[in-house]
PDB file of N, CA and C in Angstrom:
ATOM      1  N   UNK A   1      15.385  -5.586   3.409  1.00  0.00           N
ATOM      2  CA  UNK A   1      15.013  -4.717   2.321  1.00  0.00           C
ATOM      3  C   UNK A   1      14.928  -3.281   2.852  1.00  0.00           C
ATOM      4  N   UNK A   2      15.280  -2.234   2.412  1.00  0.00           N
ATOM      5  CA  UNK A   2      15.405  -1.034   2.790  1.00  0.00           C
ATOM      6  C   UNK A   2      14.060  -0.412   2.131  1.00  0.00           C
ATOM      7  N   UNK A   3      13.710   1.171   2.681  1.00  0.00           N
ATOM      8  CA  UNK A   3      12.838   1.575   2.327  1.00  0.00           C
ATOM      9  C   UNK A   3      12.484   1.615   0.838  1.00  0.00           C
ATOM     10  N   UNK A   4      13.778   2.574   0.445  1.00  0.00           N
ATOM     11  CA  UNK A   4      13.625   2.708  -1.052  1.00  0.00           C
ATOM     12  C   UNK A   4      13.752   1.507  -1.704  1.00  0.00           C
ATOM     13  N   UNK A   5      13.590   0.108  -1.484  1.00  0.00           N
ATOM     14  CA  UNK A   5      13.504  -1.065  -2.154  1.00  0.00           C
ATOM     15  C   UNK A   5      12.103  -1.587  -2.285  1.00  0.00           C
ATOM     16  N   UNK A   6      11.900  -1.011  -1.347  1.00  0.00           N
ATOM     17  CA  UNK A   6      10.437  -1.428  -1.267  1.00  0.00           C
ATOM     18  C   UNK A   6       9.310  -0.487  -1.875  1.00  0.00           C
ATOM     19  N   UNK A   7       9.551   0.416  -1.895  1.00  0.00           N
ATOM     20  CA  UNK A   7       9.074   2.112  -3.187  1.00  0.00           C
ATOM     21  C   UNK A   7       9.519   1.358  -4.175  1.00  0.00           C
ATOM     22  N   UNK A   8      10.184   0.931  -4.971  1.00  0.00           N
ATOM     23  CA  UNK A   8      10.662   0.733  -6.069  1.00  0.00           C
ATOM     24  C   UNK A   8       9.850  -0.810  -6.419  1.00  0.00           C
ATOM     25  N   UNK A   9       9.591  -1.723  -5.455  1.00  0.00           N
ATOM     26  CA  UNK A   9       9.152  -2.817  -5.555  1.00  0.00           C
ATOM     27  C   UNK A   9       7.518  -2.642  -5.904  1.00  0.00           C
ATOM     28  N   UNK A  10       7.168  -1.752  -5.201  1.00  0.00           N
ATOM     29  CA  UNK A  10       5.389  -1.344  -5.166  1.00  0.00           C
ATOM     30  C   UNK A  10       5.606  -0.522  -6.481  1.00  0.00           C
ATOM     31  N   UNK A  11       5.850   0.316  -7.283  1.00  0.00           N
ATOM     32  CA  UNK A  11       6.394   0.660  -8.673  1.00  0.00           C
ATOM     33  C   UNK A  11       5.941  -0.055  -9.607  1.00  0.00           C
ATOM     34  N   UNK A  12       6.653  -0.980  -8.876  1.00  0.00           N
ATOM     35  CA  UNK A  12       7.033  -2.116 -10.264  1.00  0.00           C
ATOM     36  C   UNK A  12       5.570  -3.082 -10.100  1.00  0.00           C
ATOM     37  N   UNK A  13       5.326  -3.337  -9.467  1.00  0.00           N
ATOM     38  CA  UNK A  13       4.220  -3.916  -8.945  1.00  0.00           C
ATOM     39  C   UNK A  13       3.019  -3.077  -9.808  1.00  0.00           C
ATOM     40  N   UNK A  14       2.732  -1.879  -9.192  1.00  0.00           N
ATOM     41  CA  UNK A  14       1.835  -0.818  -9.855  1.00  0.00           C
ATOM     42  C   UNK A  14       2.016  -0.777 -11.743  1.00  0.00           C
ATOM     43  N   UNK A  15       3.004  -0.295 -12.063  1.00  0.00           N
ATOM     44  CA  UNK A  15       3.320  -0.892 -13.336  1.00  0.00           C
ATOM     45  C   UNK A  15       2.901  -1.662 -14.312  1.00  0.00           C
ATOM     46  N   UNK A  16       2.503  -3.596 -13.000  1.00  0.00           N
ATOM     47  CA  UNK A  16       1.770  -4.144 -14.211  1.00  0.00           C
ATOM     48  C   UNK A  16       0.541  -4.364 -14.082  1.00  0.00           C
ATOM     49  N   UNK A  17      -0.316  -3.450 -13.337  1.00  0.00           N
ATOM     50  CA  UNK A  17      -1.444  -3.226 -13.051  1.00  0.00           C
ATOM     51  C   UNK A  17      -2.438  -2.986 -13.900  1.00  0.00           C
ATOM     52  N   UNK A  18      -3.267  -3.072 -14.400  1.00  0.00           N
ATOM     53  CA  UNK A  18      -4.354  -2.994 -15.529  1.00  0.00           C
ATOM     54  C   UNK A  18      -5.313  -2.021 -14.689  1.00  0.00           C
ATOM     55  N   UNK A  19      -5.246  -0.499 -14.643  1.00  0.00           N
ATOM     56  CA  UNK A  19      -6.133   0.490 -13.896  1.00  0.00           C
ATOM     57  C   UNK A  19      -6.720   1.160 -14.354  1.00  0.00           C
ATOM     58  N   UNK A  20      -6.972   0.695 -15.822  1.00  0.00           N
ATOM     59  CA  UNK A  20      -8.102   1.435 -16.914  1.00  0.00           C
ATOM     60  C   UNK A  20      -9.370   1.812 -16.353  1.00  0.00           C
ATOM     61  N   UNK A  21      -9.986   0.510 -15.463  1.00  0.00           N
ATOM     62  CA  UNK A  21     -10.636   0.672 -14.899  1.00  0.00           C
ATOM     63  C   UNK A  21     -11.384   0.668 -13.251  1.00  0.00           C
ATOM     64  N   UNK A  22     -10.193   1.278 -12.810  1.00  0.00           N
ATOM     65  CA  UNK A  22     -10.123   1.667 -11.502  1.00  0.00           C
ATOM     66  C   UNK A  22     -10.874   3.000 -11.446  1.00  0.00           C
ATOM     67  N   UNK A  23     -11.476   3.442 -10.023  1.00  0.00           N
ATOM     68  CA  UNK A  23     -11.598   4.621 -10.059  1.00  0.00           C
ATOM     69  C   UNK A  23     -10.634   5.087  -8.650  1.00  0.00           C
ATOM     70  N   UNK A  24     -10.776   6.886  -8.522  1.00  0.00           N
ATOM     71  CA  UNK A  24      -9.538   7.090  -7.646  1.00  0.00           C
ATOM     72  C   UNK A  24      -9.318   6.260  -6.288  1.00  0.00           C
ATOM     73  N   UNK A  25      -8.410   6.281  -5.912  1.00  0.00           N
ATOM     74  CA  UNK A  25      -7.878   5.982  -5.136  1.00  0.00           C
ATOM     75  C   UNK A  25      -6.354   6.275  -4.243  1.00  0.00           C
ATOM     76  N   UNK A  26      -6.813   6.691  -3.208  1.00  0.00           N
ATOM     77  CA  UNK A  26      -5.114   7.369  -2.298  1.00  0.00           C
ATOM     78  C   UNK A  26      -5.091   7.000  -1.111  1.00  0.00           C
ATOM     79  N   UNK A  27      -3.462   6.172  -0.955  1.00  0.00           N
ATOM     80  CA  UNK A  27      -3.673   5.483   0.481  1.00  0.00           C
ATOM     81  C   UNK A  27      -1.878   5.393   0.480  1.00  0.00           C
ATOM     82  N   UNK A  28      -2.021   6.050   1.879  1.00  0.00           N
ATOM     83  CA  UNK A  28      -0.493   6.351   2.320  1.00  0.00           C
ATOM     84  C   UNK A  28      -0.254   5.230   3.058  1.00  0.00           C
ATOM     85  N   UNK A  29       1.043   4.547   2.851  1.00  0.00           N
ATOM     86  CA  UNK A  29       1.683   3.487   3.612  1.00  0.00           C
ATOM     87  C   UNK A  29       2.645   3.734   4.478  1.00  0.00           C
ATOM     88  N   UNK A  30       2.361   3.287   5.499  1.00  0.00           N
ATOM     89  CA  UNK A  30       3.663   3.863   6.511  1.00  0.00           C
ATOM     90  C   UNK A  30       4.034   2.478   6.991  1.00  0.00           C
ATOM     91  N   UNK A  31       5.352   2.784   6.835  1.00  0.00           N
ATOM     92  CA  UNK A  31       6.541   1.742   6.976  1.00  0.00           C
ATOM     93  C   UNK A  31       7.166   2.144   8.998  1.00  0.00           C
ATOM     94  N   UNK A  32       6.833   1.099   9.444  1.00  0.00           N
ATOM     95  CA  UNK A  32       7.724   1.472  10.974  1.00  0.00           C
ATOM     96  C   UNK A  32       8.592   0.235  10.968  1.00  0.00           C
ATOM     97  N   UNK A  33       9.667   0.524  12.055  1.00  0.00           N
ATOM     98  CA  UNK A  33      10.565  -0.388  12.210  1.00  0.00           C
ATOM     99  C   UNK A  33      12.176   0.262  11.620  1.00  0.00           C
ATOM    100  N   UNK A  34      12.690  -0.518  11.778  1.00  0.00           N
ATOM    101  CA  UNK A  34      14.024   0.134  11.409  1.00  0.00           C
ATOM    102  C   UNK A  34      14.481   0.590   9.844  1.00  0.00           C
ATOM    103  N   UNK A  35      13.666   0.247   8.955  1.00  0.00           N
ATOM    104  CA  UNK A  35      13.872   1.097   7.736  1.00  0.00           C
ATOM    105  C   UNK A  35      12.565   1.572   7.237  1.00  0.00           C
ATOM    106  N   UNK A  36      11.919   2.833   8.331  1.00  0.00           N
ATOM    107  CA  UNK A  36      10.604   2.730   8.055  1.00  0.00           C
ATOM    108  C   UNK A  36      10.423   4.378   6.960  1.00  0.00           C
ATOM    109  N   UNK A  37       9.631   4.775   6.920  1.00  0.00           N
ATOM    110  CA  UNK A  37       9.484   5.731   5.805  1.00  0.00           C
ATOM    111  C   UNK A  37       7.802   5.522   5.427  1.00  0.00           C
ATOM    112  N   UNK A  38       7.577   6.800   4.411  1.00  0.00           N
ATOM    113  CA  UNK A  38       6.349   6.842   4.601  1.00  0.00           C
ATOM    114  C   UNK A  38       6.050   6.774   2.484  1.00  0.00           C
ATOM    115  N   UNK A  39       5.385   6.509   2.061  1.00  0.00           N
ATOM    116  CA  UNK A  39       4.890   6.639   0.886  1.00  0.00           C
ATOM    117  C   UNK A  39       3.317   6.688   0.322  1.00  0.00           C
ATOM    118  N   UNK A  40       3.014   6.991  -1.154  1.00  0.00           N
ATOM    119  CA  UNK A  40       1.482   6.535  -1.108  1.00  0.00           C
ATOM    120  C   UNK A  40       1.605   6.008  -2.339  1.00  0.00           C
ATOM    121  N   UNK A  41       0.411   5.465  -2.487  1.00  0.00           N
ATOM    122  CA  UNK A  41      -0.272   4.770  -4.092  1.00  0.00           C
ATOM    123  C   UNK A  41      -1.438   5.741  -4.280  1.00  0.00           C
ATOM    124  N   UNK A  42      -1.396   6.526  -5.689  1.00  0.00           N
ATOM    125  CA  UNK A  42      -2.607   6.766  -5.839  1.00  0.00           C
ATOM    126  C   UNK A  42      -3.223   6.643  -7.053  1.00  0.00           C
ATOM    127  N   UNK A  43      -4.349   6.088  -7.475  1.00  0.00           N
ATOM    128  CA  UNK A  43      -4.970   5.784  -8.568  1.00  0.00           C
ATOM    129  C   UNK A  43      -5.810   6.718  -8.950  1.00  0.00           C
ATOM    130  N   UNK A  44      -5.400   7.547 -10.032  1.00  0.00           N
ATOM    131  CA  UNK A  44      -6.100   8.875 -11.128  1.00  0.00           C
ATOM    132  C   UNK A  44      -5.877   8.299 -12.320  1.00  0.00           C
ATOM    133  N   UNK A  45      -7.151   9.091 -12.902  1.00  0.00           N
ATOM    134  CA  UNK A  45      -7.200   9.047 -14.173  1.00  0.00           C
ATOM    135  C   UNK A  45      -6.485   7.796 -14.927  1.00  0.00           C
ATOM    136  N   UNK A  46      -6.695   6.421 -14.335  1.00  0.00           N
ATOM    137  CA  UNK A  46      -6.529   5.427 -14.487  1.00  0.00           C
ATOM    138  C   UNK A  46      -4.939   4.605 -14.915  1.00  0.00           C
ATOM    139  N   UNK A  47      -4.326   6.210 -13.919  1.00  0.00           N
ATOM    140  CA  UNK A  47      -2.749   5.272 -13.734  1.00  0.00           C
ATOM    141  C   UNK A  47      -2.742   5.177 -11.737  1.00  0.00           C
ATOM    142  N   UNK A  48      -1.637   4.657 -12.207  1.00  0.00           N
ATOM    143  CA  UNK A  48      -1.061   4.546 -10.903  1.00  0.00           C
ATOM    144  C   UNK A  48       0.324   4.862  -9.898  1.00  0.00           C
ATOM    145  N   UNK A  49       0.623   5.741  -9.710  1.00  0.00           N
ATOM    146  CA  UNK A  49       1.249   6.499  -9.110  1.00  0.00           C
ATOM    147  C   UNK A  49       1.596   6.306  -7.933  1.00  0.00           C
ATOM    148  N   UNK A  50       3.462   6.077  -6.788  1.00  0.00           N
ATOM    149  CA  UNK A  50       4.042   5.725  -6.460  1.00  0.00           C
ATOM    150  C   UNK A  50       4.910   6.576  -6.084  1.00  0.00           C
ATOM    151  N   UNK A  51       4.682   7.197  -5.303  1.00  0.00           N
ATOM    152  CA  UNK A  51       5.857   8.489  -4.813  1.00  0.00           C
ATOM    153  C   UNK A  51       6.352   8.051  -3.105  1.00  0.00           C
ATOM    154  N   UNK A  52       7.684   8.337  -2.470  1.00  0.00           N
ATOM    155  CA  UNK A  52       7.875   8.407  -1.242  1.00  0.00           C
ATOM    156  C   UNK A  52       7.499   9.736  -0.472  1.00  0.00           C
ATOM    157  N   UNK A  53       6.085  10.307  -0.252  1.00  0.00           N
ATOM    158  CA  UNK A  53       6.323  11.410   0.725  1.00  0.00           C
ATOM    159  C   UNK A  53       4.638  11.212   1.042  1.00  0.00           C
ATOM    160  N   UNK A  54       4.249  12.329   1.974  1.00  0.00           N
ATOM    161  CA  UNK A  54       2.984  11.979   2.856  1.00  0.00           C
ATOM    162  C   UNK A  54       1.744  12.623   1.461  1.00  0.00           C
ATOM    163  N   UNK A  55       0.753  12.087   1.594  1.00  0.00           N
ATOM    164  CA  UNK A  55      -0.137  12.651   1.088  1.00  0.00           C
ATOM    165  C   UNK A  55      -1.671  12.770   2.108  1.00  0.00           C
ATOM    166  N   UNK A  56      -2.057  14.154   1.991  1.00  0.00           N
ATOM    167  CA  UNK A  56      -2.821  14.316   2.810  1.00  0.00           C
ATOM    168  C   UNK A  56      -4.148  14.517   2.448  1.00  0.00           C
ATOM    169  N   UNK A  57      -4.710  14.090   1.277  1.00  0.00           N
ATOM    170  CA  UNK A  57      -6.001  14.139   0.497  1.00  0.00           C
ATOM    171  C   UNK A  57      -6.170  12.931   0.453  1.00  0.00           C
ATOM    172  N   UNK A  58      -5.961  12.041   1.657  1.00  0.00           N
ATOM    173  CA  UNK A  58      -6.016  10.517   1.079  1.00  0.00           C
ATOM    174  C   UNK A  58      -7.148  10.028   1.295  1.00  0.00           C
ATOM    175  N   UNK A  59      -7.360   9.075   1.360  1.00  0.00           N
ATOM    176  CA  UNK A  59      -8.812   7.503   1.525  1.00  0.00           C
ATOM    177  C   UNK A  59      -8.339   6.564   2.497  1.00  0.00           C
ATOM    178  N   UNK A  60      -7.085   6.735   2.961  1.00  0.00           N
ATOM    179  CA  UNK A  60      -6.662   6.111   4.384  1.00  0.00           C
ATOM    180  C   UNK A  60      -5.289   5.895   4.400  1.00  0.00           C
ATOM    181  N   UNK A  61      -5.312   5.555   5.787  1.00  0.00           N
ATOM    182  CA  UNK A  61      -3.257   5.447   5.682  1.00  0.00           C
ATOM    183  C   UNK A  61      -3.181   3.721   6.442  1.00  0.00           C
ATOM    184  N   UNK A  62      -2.117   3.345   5.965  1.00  0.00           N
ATOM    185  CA  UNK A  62      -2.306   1.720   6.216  1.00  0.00           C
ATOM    186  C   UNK A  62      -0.845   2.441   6.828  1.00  0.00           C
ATOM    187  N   UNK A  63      -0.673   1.606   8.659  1.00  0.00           N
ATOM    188  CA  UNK A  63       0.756   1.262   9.400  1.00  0.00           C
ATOM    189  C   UNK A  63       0.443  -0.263   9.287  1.00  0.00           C
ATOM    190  N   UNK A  64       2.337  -0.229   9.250  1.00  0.00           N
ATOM    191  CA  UNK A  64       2.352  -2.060   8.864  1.00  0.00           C
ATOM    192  C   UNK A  64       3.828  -1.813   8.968  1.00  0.00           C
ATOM    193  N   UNK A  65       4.715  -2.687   9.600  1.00  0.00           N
ATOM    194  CA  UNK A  65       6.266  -2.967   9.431  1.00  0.00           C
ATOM    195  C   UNK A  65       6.768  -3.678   8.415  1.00  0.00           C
ATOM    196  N   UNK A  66       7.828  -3.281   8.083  1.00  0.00           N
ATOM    197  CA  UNK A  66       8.521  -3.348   6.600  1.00  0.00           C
ATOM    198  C   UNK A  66       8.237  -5.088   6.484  1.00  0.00           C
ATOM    199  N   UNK A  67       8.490  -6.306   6.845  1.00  0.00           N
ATOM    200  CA  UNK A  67       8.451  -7.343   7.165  1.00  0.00           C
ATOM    201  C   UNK A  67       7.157  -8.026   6.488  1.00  0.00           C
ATOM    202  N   UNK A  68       5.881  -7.158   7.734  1.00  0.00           N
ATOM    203  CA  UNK A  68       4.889  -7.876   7.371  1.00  0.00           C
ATOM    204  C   UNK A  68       3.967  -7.159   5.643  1.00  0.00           C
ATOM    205  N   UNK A  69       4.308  -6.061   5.803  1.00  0.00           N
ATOM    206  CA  UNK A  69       4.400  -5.429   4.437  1.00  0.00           C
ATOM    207  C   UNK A  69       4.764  -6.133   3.309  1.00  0.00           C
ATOM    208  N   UNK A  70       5.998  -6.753   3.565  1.00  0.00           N
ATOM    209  CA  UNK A  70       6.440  -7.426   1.838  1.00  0.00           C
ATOM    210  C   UNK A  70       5.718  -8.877   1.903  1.00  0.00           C
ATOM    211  N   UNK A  71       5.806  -9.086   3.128  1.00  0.00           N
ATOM    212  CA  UNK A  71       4.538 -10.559   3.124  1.00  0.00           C
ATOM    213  C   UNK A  71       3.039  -9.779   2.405  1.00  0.00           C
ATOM    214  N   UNK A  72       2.767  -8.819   2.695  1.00  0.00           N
ATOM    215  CA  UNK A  72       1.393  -8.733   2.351  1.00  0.00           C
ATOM    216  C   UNK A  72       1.183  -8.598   0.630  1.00  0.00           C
ATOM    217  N   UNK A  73       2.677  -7.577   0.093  1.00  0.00           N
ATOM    218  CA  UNK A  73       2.023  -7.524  -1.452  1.00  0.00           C
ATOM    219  C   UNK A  73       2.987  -9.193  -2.089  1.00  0.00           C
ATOM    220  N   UNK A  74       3.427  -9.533  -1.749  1.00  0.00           N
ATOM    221  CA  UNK A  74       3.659 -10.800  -2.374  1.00  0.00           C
ATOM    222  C   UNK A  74       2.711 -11.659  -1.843  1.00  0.00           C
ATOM    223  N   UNK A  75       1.869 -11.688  -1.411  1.00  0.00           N
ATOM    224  CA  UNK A  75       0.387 -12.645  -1.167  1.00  0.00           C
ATOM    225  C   UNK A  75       0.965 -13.379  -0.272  1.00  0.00           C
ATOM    226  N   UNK A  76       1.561 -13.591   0.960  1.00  0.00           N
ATOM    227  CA  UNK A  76       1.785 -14.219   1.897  1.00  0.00           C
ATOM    228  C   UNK A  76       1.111 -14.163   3.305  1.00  0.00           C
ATOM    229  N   UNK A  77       0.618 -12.289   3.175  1.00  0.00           N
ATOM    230  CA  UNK A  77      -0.355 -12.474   4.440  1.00  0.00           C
ATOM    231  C   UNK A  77      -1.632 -11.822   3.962  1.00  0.00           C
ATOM    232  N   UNK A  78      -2.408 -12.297   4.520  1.00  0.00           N
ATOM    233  CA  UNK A  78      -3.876 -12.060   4.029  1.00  0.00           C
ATOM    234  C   UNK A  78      -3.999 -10.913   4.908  1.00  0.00           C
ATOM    235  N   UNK A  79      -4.786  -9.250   4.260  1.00  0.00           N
ATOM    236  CA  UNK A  79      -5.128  -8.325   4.921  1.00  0.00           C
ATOM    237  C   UNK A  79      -6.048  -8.429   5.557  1.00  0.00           C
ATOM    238  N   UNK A  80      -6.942  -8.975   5.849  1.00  0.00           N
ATOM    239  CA  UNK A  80      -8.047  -9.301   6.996  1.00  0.00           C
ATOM    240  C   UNK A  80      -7.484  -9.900   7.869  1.00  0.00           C
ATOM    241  N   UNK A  81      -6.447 -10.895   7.695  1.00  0.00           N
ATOM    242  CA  UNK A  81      -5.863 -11.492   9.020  1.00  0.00           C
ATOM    243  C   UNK A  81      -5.045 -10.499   9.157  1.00  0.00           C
ATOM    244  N   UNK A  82      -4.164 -10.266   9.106  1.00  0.00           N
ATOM    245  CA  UNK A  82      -3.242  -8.852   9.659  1.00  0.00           C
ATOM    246  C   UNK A  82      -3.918  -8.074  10.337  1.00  0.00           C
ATOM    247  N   UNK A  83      -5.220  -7.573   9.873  1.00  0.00           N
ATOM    248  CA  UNK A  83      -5.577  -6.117   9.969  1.00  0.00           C
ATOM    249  C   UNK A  83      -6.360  -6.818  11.801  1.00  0.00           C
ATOM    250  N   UNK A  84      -6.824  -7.726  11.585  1.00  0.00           N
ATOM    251  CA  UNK A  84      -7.745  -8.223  13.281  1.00  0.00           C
ATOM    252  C   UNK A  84      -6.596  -8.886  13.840  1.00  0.00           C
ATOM    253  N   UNK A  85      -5.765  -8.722  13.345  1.00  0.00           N
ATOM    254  CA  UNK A  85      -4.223  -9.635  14.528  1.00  0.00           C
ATOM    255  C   UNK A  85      -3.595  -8.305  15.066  1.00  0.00           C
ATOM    256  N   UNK A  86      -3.588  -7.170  14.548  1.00  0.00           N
ATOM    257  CA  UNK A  86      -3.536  -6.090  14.932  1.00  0.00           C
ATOM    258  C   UNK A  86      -1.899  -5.759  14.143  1.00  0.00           C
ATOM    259  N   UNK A  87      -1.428  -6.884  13.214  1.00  0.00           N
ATOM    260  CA  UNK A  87      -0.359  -6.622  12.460  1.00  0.00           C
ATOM    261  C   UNK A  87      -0.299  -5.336  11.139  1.00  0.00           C
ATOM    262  N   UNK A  88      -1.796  -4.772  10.670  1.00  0.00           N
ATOM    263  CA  UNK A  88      -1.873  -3.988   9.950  1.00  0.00           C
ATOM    264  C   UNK A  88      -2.806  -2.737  10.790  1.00  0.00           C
ATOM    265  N   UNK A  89      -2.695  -1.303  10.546  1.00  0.00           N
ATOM    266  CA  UNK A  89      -3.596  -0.561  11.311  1.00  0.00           C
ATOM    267  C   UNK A  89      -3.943   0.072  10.004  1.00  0.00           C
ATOM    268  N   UNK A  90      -5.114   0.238   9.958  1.00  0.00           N
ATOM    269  CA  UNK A  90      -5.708   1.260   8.718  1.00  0.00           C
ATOM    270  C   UNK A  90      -6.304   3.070   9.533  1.00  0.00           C
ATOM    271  N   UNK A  91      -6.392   3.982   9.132  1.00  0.00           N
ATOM    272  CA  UNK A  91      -6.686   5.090   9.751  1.00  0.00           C
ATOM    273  C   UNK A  91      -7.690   5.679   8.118  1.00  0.00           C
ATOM    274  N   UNK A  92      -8.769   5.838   8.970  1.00  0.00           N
ATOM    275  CA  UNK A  92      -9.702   6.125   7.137  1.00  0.00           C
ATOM    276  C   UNK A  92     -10.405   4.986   6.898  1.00  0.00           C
ATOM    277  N   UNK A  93     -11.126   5.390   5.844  1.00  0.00           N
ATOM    278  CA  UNK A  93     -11.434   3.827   4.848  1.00  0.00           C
ATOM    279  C   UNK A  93     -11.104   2.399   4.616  1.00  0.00           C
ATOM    280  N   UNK A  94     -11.566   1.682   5.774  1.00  0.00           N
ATOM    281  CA  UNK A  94     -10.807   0.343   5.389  1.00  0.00           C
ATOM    282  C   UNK A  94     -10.967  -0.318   4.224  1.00  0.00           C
ATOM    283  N   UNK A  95     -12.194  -0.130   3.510  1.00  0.00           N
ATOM    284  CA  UNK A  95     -12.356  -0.722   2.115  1.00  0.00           C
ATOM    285  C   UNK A  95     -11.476  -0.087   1.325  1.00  0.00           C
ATOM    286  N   UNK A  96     -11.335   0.938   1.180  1.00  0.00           N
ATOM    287  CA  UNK A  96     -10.350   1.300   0.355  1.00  0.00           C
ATOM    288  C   UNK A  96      -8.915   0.599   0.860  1.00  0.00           C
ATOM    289  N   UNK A  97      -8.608   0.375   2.172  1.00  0.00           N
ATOM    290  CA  UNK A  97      -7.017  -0.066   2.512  1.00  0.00           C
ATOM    291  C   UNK A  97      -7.440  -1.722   1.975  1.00  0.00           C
ATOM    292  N   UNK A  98      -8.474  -2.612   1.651  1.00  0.00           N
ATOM    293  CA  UNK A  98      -8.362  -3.992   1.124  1.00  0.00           C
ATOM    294  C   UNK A  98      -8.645  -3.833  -0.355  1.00  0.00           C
ATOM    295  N   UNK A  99      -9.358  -2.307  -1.032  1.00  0.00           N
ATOM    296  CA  UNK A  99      -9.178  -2.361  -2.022  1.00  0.00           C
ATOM    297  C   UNK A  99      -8.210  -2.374  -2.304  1.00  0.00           C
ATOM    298  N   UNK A 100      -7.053  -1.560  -2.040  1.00  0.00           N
ATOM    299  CA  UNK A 100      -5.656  -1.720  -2.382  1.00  0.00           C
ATOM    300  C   UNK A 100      -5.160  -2.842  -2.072  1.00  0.00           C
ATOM    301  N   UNK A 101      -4.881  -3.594  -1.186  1.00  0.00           N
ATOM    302  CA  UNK A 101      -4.281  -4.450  -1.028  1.00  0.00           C
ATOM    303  C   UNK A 101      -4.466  -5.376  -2.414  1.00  0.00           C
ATOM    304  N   UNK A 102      -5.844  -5.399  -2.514  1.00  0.00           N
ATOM    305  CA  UNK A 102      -6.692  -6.456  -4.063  1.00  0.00           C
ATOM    306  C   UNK A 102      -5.766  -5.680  -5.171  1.00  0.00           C
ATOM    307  N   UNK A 103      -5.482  -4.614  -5.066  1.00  0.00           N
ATOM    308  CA  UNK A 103      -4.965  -3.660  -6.265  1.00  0.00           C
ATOM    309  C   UNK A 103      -3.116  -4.411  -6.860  1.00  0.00           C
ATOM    310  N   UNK A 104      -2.322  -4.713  -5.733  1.00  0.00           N
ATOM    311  CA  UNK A 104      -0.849  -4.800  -5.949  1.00  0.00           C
ATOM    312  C   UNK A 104      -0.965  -6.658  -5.572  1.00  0.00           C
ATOM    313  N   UNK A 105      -2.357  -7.131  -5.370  1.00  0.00           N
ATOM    314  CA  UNK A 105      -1.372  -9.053  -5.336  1.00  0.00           C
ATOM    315  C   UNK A 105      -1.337  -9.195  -6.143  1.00  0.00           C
ATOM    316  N   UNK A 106      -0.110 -10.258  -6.589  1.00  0.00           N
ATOM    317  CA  UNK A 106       0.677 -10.978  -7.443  1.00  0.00           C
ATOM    318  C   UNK A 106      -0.481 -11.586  -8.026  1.00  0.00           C
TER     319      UNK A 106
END
């Protein structure tokens, strides 16, 4: 899966999200590995928003490789196990990086 497949996948994901009642939230994902790239999710005013570029007002930045990434929003890997296997790194707020995660499972 290439970067921009995976922007487009978290989109779509975000999309059918019910964030009426969310409050904000901004957390940059960085993609390493060979189709890596950087994006964020951020939750205002109770949408949800999906852009590819850095945001620097965030609530944390989650590193994770493209791989274990699409395991994580299709519910295949649990973010607490990732995150102490050392497969996910959060920088910031980790509640906010498992709030999100809670935000995009299937």
């Amino acid at each position: 899966m290439t970067f921009d497949e995976v922007v487009n996948k978290v989109r779509k994901l975000a999309s059918e999200v019910d964030a009426s009642d969310k409050g904000f939230l901004a957390v940059q994902i960085n993609i390493t590995g060979k189709d890596s790239g950087v994006f964020y999710v951020e939750v205002k005013d109770h949408r949800i928003n999906v852009e590819p570029y850095e945001y620097y007002d965030r609530n944390c930045a989650i590193t994770i490789n493209m791989t274990n990434f699409n395991k994580l929003i299709d519910g295949k890997l649990d973010p607490i196990l990732a995150f102490t296997t050392g497969k996910l790194k959060v920088e910031g707020d980790a509640g906010k990086a498992l709030e999100f995660s809670n935000l995009l499972k299937k």
